[in-house]
Protein backbone atom coordinates (compact mmCIF):
# COMPACT_ATOMS: atom_id res chain seq x y z
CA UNK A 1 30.22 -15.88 -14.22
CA UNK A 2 30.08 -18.37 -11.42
CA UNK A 3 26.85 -19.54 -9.06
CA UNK A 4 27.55 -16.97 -6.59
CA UNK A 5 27.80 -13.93 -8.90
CA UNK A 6 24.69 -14.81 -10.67
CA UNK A 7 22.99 -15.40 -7.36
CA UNK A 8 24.63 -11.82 -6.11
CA UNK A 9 23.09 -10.08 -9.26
CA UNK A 10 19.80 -11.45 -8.48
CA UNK A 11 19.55 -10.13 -5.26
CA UNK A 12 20.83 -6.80 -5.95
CA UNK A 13 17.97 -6.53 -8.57
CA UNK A 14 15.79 -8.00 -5.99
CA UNK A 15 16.65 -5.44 -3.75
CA UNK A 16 16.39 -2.41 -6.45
CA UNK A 17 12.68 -3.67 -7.28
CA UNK A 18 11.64 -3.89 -3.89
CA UNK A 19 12.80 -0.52 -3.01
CA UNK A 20 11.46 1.00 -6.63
CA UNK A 21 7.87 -0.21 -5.18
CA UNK A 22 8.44 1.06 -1.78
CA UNK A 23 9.31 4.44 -2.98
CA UNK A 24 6.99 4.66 -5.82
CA UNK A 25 4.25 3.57 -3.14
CA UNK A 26 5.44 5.86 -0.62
CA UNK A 27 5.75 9.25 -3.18
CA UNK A 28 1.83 8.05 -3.87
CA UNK A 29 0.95 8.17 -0.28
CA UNK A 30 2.98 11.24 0.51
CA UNK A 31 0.67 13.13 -2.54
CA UNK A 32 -2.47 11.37 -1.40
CA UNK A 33 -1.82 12.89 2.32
CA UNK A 34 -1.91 16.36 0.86
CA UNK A 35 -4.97 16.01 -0.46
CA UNK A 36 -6.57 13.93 1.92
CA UNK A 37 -4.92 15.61 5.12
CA UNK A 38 -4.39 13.65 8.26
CA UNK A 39 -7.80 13.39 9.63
CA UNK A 40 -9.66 10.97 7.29
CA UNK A 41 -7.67 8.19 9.45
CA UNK A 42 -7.90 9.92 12.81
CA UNK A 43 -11.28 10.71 12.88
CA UNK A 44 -12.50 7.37 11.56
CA UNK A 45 -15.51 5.80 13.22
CA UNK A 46 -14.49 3.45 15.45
CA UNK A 47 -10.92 4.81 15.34
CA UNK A 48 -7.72 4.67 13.25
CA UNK A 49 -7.20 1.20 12.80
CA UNK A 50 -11.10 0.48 12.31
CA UNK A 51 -10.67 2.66 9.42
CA UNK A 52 -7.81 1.37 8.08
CA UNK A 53 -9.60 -2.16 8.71
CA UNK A 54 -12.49 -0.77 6.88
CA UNK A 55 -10.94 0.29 3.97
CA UNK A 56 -8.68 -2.37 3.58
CA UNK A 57 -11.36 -4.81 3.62
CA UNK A 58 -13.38 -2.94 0.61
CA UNK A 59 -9.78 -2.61 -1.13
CA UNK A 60 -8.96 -6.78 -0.66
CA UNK A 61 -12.79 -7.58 -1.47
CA UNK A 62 -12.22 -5.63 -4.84
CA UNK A 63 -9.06 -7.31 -5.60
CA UNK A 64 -10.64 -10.99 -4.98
CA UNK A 65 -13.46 -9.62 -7.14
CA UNK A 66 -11.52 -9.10 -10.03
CA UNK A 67 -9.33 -12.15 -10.15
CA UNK A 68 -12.29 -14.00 -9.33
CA UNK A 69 -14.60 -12.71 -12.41
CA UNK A 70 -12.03 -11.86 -14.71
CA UNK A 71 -13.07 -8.90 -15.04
CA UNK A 72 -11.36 -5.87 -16.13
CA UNK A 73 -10.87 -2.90 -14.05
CA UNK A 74 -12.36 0.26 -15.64
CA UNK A 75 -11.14 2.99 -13.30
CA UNK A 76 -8.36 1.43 -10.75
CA UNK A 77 -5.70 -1.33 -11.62
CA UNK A 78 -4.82 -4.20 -9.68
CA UNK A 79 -1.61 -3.01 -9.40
CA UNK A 80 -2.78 0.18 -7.79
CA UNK A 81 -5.33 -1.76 -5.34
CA UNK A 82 -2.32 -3.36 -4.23
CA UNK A 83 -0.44 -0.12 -3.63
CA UNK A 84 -3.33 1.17 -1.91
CA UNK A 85 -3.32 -2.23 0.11
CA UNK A 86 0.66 -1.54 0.94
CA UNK A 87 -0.23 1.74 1.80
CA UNK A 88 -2.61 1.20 3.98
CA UNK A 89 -0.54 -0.59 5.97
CA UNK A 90 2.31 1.53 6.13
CA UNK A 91 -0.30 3.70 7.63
CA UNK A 92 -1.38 1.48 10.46
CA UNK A 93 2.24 0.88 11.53
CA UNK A 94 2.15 5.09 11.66
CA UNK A 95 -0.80 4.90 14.17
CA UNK A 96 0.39 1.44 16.08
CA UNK A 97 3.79 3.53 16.15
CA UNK A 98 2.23 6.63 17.63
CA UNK A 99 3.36 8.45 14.38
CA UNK A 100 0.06 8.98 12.30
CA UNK A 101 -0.88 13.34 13.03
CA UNK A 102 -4.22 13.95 14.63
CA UNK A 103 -4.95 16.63 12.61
């Protein structure tokens, strides 16, 4: 195998991973919306993207405080603060888009 088939594999499997964590993120989000419903992002104080500001905040100080201390999770992983990060912001693109339901 030459350079430039080795270096095609790799991208293909970069490609496959990255969109394996884009769907598995966006299946999440699509079963968290049923339960949540639209209007926990909506009907946020100060608006949508305060919300999603809000949250993502808690969600990023979390994550520093873990890595930081050590510490390990008991309820959430850092892999699925990170998800929860991602999907935030697939959210805010949604409402910056116009695309995010009102109720």
């Amino acid at each position: 195998m030459d350079n430039n088939e080795d270096v095609d594999i790799k991208h293909v499997k970069f490609v496959t991973d990255m969109w394996e964590v884009l769907d598995s993120a966006g299946n999440l989000l699509i079963k968290k919306h049923k339960d949540y419903g639209p209007t926990n992002i909506s009907l946020s104080p100060g608006g949508p993207l305060n919300g999603l500001r809000v949250r993502m905040h808690d969600k990023t100080a979390r994550i520093n405080h873990l890595i930081d201390s050590g510490a390990t999770p008991e309820n959430e992983s850092l892999r699925d603060s990170f998800i929860d990060l991602l999907n935030y912001s697939a959210i805010a693109l949604m409402v910056l888009d116009g695309n995010w339901p009102r109720d």
